[in-house]
Protein backbone atom coordinates (compact mmCIF):
# COMPACT_ATOMS: atom_id res chain seq x y z
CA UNK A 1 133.22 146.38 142.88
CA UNK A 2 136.52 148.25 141.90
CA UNK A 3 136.87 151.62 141.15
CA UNK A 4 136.21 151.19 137.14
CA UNK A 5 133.04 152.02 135.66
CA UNK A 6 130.60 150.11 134.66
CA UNK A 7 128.64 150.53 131.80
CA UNK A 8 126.42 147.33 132.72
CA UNK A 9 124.16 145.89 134.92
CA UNK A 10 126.16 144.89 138.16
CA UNK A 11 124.05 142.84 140.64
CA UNK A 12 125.56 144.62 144.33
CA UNK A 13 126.69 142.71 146.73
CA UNK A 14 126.45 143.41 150.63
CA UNK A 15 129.26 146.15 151.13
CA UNK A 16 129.57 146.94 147.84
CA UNK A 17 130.25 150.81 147.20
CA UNK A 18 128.80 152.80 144.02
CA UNK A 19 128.73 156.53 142.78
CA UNK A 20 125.91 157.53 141.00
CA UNK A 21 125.82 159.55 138.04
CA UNK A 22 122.89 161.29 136.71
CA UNK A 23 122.11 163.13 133.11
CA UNK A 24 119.06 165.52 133.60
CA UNK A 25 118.41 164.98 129.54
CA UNK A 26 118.68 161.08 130.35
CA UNK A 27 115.03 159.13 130.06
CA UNK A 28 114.11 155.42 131.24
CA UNK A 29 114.12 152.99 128.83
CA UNK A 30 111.47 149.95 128.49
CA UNK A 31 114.76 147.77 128.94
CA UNK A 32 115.14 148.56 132.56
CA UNK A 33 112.50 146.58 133.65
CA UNK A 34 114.41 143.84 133.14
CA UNK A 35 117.09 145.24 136.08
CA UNK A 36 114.88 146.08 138.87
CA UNK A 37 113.97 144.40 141.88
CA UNK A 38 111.54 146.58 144.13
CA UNK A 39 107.99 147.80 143.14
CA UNK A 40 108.87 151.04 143.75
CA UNK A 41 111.71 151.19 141.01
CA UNK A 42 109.08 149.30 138.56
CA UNK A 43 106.41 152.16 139.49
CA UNK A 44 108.71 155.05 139.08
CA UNK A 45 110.43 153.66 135.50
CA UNK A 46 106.02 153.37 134.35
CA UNK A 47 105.16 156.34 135.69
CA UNK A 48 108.39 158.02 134.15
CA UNK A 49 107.52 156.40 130.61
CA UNK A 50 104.03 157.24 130.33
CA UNK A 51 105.26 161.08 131.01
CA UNK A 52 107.08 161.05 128.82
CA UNK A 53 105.13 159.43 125.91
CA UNK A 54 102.33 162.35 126.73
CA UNK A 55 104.32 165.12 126.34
């Protein structure tokens, strides 16, 4: 990946390099699902929406 940003969903390749920036007033969205490939990251985006939906 070069050094531009990227405002979509970039599948990594082996060696590939990224920054992460985070946005404590950013929330999942439903969407996401669509990206992820562990359980974990599937858990965590559920767990995060159903939070957030109570409060």
């Amino acid at each position: 990946m070069d050094l531009n940003i990227r405002n979509y969903i970039h599948e990594l390749q082996s060696g590939d390099i990224v920054e992460i920036q985070t946005d404590k007033n950013q929330s999942p969205k439903q969407d996401w699902f669509r990206h992820v490939k562990t359980h974990q990251a599937s858990h965590q985006i559920k767990y995060r929406l159903r939070k957030q939906s109570s409060s």
